[in-house]
Protein backbone atom coordinates (compact mmCIF):
# COMPACT_ATOMS: atom_id res chain seq x y z
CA UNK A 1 46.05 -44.17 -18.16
CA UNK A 2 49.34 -42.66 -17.14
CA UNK A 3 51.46 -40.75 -19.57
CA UNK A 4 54.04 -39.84 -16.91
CA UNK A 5 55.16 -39.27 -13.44
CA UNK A 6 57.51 -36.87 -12.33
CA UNK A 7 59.11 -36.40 -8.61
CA UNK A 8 61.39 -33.60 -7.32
CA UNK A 9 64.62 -34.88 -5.58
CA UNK A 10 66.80 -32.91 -3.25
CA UNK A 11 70.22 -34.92 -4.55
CA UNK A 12 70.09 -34.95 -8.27
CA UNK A 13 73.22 -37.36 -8.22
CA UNK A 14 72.01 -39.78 -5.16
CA UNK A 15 68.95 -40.13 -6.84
CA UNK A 16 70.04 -40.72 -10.53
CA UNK A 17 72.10 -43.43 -9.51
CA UNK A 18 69.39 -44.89 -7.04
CA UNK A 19 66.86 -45.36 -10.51
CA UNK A 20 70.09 -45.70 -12.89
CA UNK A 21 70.48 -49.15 -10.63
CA UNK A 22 67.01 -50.21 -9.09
CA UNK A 23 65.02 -49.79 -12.74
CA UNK A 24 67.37 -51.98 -14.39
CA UNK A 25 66.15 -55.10 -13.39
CA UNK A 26 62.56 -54.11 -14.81
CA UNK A 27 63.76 -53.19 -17.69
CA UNK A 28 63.72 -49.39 -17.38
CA UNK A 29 66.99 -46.92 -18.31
CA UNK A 30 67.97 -43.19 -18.71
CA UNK A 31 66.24 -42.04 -22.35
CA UNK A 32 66.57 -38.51 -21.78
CA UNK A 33 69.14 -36.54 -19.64
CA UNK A 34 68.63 -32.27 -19.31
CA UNK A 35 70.90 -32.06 -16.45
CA UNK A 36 67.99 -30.35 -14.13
CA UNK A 37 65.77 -33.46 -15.55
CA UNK A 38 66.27 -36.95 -16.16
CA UNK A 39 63.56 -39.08 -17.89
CA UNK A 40 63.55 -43.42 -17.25
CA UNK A 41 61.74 -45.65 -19.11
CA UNK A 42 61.38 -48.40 -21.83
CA UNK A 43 62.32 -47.02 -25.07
CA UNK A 44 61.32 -45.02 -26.66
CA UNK A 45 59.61 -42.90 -23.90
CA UNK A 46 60.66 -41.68 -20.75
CA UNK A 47 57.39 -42.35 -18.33
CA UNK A 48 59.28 -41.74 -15.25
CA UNK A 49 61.19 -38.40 -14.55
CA UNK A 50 63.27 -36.94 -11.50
CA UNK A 51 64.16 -33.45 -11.40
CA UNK A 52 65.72 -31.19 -8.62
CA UNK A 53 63.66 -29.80 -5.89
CA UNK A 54 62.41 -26.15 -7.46
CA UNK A 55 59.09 -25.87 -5.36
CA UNK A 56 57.65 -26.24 -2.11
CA UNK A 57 59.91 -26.71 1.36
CA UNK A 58 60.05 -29.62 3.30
CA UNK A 59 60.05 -33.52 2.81
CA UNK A 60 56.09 -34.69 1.05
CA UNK A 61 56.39 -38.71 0.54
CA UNK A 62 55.19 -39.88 -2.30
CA UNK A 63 54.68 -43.96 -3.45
CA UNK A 64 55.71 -44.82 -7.09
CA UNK A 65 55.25 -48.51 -7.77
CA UNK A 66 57.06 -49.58 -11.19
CA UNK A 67 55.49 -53.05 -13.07
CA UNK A 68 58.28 -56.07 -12.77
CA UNK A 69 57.40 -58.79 -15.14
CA UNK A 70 57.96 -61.27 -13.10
CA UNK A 71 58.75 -62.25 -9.15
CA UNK A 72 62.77 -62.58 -10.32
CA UNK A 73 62.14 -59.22 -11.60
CA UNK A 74 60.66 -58.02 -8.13
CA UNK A 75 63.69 -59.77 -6.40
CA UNK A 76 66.30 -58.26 -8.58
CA UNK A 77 64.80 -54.66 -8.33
CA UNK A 78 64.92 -55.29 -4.40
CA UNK A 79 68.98 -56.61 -4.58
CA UNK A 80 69.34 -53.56 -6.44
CA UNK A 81 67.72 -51.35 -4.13
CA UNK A 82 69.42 -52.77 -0.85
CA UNK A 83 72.88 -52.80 -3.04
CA UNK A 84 72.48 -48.51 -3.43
CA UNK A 85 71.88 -48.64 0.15
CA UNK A 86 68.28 -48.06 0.11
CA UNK A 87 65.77 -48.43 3.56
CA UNK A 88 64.30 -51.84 3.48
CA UNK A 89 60.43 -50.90 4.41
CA UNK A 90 58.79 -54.35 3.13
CA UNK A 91 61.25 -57.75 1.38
CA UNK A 92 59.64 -58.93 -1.75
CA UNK A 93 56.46 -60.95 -0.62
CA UNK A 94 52.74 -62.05 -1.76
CA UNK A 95 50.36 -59.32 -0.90
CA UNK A 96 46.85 -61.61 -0.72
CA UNK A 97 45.10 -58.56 0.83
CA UNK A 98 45.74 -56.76 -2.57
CA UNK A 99 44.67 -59.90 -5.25
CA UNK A 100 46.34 -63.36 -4.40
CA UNK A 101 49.57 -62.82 -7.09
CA UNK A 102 50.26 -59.50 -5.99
CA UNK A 103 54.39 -59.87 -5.61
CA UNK A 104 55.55 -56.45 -4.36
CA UNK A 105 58.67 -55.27 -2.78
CA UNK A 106 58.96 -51.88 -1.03
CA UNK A 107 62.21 -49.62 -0.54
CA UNK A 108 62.77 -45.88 0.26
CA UNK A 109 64.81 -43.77 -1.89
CA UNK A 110 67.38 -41.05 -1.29
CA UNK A 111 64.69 -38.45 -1.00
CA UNK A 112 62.09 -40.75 1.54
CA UNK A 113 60.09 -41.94 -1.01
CA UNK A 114 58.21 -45.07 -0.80
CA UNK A 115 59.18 -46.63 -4.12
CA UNK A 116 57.83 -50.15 -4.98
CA UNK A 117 58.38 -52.88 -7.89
CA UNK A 118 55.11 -55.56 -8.54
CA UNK A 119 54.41 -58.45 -10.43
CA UNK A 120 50.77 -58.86 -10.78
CA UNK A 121 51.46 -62.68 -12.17
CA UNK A 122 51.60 -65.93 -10.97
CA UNK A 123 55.07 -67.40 -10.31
């Protein structure tokens, strides 16, 4: 359904190199680069972009949850995450309450963001 998402950061550079070294793992890298915009993704097209705050004052969290293939996947976007020195809010674990092979892991990024990596497979 989505084409793409797009959040406003406050540290263009903190930020890059949070998603430069958390989307990795899944699969996801830098396709497109403005300077003022950066667009992730599986190539050929960017489906996640960051861009500097230009709107609005004050912190709004939002939750982005990128598809892992796999529980390793989940794991290794989590490594990454706590590696870049991100806030731990939930370790990779079965959700049941969600469907009974929902694998998620949930970090904040530099901005406060509730960002989260799932595998909706078995292991």
């Amino acid at each position: 359904m989505l084409d793409h998402v797009s959040m406003q950061c406050s540290d263009m550079a903190a930020s890059a190199a949070f998603y430069d070294a958390v989307l990795a793992p899944l699969g996801g890298e830098r396709i497109m680069d403005f300077g003022e915009a950066i667009g992730y993704g599986i190539p050929p097209h960017p489906d996640f972009w960051i861009s500097q705050q230009a709107t609005g004052e004050g912190f709004r969290e939002s939750h982005i949850s990128f598809t892992a293939a796999d529980r390793a996947r989940v794991r290794a976007f989590f490594d990454a995450a706590v590696a870049a020195g991100a806030e731990v809010l939930h370790e990779p674990r079965l959700w049941p309450e969600y469907h009974a092979s929902y694998y998620g892991a949930f970090v904040r990024d530099p901005d406060g963001n509730n960002v989260e990596a799932v595998s909706h497979g078995p292991e």
